[in-house]
N, C-alpha and C. Protein backbone atom coordinates (compact mmCIF):
# COMPACT_ATOMS: atom_id res chain seq x y z
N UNK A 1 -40.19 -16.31 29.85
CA UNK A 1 -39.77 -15.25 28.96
C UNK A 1 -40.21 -13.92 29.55
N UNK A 2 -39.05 -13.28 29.61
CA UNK A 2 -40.07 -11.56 29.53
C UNK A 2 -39.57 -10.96 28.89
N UNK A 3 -40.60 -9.62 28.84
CA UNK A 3 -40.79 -9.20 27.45
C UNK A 3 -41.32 -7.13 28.11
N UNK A 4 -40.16 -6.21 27.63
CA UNK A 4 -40.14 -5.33 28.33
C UNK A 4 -40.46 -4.61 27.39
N UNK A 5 -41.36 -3.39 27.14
CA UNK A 5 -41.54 -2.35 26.03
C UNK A 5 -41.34 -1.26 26.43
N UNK A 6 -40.12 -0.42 25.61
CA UNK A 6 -39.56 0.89 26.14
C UNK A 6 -39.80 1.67 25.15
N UNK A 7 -40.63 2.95 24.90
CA UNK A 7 -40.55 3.51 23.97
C UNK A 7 -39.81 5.07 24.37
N UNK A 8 -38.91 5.61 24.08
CA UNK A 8 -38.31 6.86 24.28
C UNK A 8 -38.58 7.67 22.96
N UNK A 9 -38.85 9.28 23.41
CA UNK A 9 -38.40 10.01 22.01
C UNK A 9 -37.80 11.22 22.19
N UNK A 10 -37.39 12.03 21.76
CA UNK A 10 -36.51 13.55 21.93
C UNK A 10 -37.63 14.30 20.97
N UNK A 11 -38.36 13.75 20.55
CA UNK A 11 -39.20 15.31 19.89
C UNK A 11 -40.38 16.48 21.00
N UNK A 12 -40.01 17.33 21.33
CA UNK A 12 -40.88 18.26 22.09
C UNK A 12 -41.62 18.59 21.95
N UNK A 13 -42.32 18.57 20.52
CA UNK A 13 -43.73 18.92 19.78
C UNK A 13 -44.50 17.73 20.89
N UNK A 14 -45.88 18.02 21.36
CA UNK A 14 -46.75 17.55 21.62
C UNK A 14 -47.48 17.05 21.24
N UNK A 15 -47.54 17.48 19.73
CA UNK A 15 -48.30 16.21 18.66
C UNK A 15 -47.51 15.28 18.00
N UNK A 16 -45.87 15.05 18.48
CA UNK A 16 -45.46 14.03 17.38
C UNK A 16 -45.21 13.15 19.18
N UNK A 17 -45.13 13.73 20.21
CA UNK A 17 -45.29 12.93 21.27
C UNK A 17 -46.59 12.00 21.65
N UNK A 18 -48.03 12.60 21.27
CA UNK A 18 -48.86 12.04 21.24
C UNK A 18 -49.10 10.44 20.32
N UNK A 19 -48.33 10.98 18.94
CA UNK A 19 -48.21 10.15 18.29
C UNK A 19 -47.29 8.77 18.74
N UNK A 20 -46.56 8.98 19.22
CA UNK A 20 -45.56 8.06 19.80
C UNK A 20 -46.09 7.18 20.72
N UNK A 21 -46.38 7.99 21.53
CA UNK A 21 -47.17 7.34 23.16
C UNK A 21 -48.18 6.56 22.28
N UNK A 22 -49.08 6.89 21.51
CA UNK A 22 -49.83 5.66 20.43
C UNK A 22 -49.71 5.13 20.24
N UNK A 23 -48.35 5.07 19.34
CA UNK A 23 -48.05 4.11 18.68
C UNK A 23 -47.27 3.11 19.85
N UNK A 24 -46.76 3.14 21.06
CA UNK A 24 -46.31 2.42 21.61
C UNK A 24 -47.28 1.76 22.43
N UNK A 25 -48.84 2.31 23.03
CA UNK A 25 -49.76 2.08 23.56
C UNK A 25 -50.25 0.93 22.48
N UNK A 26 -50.47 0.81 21.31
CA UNK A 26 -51.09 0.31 20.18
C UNK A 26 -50.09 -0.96 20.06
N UNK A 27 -48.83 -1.21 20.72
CA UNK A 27 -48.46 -2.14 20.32
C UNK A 27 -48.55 -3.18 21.48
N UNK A 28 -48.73 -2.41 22.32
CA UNK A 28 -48.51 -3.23 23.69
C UNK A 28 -50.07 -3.90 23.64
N UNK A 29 -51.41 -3.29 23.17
CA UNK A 29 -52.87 -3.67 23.27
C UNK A 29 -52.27 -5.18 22.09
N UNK A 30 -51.61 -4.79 21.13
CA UNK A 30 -51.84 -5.95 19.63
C UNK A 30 -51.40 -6.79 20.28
N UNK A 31 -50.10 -6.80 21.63
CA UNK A 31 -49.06 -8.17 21.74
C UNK A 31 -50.22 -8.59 22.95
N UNK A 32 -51.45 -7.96 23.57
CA UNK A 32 -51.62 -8.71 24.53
C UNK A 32 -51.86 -9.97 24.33
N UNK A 33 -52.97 -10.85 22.99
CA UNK A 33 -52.99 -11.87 23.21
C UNK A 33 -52.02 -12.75 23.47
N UNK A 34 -50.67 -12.57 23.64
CA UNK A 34 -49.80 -13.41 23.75
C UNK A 34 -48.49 -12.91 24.92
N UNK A 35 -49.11 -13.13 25.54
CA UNK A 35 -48.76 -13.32 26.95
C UNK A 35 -50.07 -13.03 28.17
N UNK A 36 -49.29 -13.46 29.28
CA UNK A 36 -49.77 -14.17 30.24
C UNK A 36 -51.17 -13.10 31.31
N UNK A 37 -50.64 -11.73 31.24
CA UNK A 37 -51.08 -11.10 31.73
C UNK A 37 -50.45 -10.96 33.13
N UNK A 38 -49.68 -11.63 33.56
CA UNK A 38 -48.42 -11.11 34.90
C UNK A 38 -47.73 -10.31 34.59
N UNK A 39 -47.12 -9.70 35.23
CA UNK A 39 -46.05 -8.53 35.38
C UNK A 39 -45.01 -8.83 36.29
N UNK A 40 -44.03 -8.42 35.98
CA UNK A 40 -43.05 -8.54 36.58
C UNK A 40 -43.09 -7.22 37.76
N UNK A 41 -42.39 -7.06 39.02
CA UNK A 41 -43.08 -6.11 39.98
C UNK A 41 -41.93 -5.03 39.69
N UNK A 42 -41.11 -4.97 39.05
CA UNK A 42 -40.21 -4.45 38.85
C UNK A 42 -40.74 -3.55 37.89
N UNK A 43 -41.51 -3.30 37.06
CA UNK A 43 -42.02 -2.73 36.32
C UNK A 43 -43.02 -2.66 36.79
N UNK A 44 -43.41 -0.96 37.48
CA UNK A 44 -44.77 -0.65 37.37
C UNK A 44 -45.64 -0.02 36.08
N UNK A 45 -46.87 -0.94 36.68
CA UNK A 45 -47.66 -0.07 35.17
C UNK A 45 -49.21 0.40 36.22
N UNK A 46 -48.65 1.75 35.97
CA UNK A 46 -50.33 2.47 36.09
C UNK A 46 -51.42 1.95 35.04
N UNK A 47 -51.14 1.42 34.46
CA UNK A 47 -52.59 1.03 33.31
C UNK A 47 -53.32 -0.08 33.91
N UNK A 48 -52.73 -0.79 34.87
CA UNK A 48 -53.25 -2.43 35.14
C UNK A 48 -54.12 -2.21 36.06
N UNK A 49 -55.10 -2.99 35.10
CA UNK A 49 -56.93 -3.05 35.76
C UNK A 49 -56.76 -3.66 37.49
N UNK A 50 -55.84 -4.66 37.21
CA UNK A 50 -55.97 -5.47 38.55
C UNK A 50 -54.40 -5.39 38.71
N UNK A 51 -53.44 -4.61 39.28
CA UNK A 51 -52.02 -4.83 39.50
C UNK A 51 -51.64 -5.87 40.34
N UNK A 52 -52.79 -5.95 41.40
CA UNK A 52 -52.15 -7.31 42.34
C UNK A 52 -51.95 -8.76 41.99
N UNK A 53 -52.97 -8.94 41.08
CA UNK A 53 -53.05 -10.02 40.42
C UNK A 53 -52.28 -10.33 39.49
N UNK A 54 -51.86 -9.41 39.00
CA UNK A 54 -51.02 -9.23 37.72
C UNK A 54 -49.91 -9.44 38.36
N UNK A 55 -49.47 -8.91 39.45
CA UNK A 55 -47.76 -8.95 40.30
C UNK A 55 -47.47 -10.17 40.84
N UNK A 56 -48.58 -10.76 41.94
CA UNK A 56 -48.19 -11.34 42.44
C UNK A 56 -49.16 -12.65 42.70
N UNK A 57 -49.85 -12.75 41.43
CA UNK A 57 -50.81 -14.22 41.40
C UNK A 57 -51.22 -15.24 42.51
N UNK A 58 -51.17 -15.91 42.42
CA UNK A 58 -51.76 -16.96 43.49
C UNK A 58 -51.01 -16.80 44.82
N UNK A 59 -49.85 -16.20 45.26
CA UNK A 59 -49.35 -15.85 46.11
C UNK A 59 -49.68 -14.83 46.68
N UNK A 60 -50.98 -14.20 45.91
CA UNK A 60 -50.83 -12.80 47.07
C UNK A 60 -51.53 -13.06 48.42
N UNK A 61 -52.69 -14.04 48.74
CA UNK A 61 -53.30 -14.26 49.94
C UNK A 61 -51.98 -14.87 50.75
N UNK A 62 -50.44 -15.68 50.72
CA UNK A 62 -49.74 -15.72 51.60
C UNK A 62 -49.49 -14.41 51.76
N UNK A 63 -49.22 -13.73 50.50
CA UNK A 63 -48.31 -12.12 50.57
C UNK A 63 -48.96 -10.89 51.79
N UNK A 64 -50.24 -11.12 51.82
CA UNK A 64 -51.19 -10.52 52.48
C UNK A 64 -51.00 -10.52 53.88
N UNK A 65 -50.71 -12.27 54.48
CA UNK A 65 -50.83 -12.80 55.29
C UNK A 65 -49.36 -12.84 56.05
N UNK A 66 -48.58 -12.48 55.51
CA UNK A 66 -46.95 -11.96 55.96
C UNK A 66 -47.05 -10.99 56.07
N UNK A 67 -47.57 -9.53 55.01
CA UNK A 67 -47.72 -8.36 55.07
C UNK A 67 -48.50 -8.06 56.40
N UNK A 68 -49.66 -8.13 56.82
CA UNK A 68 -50.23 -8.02 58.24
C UNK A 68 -49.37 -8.53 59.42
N UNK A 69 -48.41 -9.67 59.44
CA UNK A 69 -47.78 -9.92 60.28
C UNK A 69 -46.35 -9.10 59.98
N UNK A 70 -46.02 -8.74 59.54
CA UNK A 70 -43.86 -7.91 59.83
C UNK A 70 -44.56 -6.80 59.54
N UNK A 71 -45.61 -6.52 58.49
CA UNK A 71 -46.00 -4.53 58.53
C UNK A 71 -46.90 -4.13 58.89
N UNK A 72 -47.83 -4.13 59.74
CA UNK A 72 -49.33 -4.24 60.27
C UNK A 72 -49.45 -2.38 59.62
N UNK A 73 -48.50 -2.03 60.09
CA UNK A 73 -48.73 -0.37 59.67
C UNK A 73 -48.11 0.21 58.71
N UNK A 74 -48.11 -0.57 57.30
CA UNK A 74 -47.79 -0.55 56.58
C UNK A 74 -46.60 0.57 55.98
N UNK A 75 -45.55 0.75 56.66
CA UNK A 75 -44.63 1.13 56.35
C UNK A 75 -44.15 1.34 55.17
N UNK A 76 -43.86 0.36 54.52
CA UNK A 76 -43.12 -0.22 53.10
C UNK A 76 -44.95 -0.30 52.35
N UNK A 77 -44.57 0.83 51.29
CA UNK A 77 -46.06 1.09 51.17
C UNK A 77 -45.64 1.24 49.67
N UNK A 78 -46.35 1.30 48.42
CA UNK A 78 -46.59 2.13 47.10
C UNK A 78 -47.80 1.91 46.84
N UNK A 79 -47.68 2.25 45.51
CA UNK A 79 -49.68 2.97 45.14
C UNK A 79 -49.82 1.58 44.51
N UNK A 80 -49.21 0.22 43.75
CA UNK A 80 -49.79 -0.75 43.58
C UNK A 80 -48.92 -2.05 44.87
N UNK A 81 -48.73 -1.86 45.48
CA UNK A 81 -47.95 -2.42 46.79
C UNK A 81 -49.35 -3.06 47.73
N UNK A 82 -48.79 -4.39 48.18
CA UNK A 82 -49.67 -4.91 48.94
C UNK A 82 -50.13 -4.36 50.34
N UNK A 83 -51.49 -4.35 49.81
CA UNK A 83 -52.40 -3.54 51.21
C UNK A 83 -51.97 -4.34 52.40
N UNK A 84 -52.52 -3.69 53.98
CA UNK A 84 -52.30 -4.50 54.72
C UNK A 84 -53.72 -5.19 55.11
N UNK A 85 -53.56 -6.17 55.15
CA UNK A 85 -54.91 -7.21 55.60
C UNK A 85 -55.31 -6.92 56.62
């Protein structure tokens, strides 16, 4: 199953935006017990304590281990993107 949370709003006030971003932050903390704690990589989230783990689970020591061999100089790079080993 996945399970995507989009919250959009059009109000420009900064306090009914604050409110929003809350209330969408507040729902995503209530649903954690129920799910897995993976992520899909397609969706980045700056919030994730551990993103690698979260992306790419028990596969990331192969992921690592391909990544050092085809990108040693890490080319194909982002800010939660697998380091090079």
């Amino acid at each position: 199953a996945l399970l995507s949370l989009v919250a959009t709003w059009q109000s420009k006030a900064e306090e009914t935006a604050r409110e929003e971003k809350r209330w969408a932050d507040d729902l995503y903390r209530d649903l954690a017990p129920y799910y897995s704690g993976e992520v899909y990589q397609n969706y980045p989230d700056r919030s994730l304590a551990n993103p690698l783990r979260a992306y790419y689970g028990e596969n990331l020591p192969r992921l690592k281990t391909i990544k050092r061999r085809y990108d040693p100089e890490n080319v194909f790079r982002f800010a939660q993107g697998i380091p090079p080993a």
